[in-house]
Protein backbone atom coordinates (compact mmCIF):
# COMPACT_ATOMS: atom_id res chain seq x y z
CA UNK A 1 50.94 96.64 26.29
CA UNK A 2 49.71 95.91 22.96
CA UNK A 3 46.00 96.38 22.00
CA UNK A 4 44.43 94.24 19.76
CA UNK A 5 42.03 95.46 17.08
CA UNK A 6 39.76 93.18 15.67
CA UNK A 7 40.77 93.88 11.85
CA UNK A 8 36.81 93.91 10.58
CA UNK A 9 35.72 97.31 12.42
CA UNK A 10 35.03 100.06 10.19
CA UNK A 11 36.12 103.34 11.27
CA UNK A 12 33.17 106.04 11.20
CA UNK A 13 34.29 109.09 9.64
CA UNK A 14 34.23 112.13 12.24
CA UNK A 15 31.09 114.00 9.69
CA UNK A 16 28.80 110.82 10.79
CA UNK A 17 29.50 110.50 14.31
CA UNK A 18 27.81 114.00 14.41
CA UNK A 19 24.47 112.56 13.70
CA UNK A 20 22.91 110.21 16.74
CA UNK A 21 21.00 107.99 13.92
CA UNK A 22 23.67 107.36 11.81
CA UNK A 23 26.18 106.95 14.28
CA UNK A 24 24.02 104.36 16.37
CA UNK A 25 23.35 102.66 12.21
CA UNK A 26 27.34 102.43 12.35
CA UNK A 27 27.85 100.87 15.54
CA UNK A 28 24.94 98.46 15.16
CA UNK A 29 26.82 97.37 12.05
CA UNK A 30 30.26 97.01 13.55
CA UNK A 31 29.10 94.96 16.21
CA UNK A 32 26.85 92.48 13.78
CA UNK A 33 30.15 92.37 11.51
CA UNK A 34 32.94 91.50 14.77
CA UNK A 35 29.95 89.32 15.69
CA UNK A 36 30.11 86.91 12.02
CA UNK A 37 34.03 87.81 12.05
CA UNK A 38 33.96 85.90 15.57
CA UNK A 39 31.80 83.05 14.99
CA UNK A 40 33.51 82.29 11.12
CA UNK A 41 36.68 81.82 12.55
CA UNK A 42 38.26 84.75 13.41
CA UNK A 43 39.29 85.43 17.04
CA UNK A 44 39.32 82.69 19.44
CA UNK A 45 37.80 79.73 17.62
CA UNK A 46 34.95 78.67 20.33
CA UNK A 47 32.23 77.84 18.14
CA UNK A 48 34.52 75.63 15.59
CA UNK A 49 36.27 73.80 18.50
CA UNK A 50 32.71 72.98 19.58
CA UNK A 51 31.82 71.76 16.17
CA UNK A 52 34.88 69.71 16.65
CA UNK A 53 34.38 68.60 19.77
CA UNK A 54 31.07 66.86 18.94
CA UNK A 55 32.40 65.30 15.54
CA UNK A 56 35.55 64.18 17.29
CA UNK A 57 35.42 62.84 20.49
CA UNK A 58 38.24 63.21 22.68
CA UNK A 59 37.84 60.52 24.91
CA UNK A 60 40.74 58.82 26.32
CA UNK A 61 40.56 55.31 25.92
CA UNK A 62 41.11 52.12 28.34
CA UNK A 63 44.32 50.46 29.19
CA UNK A 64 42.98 47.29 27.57
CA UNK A 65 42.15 48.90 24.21
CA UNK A 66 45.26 51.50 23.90
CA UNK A 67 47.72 48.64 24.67
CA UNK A 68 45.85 46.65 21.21
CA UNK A 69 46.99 50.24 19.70
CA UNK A 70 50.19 50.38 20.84
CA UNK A 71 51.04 46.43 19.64
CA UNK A 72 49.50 47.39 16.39
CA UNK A 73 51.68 50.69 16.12
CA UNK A 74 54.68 48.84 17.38
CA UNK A 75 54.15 45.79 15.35
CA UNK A 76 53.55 48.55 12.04
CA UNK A 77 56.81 50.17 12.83
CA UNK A 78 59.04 47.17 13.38
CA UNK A 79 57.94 45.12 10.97
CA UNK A 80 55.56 42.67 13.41
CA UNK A 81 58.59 41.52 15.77
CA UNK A 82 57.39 40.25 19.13
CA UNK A 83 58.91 40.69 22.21
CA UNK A 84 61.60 38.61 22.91
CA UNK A 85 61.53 35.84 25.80
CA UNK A 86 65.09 35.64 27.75
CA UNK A 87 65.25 32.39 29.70
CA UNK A 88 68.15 30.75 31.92
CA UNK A 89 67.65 26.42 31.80
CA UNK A 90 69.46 23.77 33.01
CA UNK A 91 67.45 20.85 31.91
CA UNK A 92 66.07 19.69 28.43
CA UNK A 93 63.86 22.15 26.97
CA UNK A 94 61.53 22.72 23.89
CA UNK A 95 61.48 26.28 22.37
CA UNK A 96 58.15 28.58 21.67
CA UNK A 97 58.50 31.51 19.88
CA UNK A 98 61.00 34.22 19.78
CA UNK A 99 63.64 32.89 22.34
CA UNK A 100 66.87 34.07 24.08
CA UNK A 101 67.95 30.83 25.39
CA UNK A 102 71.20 30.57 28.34
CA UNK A 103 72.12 27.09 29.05
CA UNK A 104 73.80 27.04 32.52
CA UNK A 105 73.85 23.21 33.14
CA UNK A 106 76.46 21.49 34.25
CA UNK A 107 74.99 18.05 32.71
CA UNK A 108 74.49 17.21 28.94
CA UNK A 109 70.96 18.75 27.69
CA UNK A 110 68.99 18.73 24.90
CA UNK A 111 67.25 22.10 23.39
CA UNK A 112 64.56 21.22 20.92
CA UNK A 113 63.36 23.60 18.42
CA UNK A 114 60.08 24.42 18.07
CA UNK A 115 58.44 21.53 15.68
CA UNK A 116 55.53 24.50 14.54
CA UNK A 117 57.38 27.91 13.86
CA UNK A 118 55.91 30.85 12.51
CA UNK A 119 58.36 32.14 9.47
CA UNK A 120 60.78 34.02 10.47
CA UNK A 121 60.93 32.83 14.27
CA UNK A 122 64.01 33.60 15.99
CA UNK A 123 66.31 31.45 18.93
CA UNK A 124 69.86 32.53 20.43
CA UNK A 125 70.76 29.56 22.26
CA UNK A 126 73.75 30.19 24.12
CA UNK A 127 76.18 27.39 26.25
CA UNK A 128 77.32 29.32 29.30
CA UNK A 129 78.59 26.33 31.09
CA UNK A 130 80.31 23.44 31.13
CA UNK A 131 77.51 20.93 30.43
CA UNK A 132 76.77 19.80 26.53
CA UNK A 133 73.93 21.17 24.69
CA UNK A 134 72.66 19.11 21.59
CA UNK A 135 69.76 20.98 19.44
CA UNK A 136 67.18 19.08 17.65
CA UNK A 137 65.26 19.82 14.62
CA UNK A 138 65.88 20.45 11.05
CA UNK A 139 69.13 23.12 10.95
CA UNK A 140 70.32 23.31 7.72
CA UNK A 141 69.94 20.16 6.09
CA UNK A 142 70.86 17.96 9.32
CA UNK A 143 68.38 17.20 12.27
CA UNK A 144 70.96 17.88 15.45
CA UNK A 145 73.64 20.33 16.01
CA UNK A 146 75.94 19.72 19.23
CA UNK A 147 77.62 22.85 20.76
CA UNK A 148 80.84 21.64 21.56
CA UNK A 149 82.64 25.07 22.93
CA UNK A 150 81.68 26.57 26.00
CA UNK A 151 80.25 30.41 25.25
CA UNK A 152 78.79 29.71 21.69
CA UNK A 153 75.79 31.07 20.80
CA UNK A 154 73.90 29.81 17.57
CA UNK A 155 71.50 32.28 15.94
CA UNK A 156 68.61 30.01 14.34
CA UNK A 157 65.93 31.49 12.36
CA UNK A 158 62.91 29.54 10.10
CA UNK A 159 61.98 30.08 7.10
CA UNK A 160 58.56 28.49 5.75
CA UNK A 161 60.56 28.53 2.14
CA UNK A 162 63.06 26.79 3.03
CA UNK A 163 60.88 24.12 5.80
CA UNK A 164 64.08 24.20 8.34
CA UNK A 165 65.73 26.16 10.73
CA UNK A 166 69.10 28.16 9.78
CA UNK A 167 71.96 29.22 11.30
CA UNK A 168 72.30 32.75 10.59
């Protein structure tokens, strides 16, 4: 086992520790200085955790306001992407947002983009089965694309520059 020695003791020479007064002076003074070594830092840090404690509270805070923090971490890192909506439809449909879209009719639809992106708002639309798919709104110069083969998937983003969807 190691011992620990607190490095601000002074060692009393053997001449001193003759004399009750002066050795009694010497411990006195060893105590007062491990007492300051302790409290400035040295040691276990009680006192300046404390001081920290009551600067910095510690409190853990509410699912409401830490899931604000983690969007605004998440959006930091990445740039402000959203979370991505996945749907399935089989009928006529108008996009919001960021969009996965999977079009499993069977019957001719019609996907229309949303008329009030934000810049830089994403939509996969994909034609799964058998059933037509014609999207409406302004895609690179024309107002309607049809997706003719089964299992294409156009990528569509919007840019405010150039005021129309694009097929990326």
């Amino acid at each position: 086992m190691v011992r620990q020695v607190d490095p601000f003791v002074i060692p009393i020479p053997r001449a001193l520790l003759r004399d009750p007064e002066v050795r009694f002076y010497h411990q006195l003074l060893n105590k007062s200085i491990h007492d300051v070594w302790i409290r400035t830092g040295g040691g276990n840090d009680n006192i300046s955790d404390q001081g920290i404690r009551e600067l910095y509270s510690w409190q853990v805070p509410d699912d409401e306001e830490s899931e604000g923090v983690t969007q605004g971490l998440y959006s930091m890192a990445f740039g402000g992407q959203t979370q991505t909506e996945i749907l399935a439809i089989s009928n006529d449909f108008t996009t919001t947002g960021d969009q996965i879209i999977i079009c499993t009719n069977t019957t001719d639809i019609t996907v229309t983009l949303n008329p009030f992106p934000d810049d830089g708002e994403e939509v996969y639309i994909k034609r799964q089965n058998t059933g037509n798919l014609l999207i409406v709104g302004d895609i690179d110069g024309k107002t309607s694309i049809a997706i003719i083969s089964r299992y294409d998937s156009p990528h569509l983003v919007y840019t405010v520059d150039a005021g129309e969807w694009s097929i990326i």
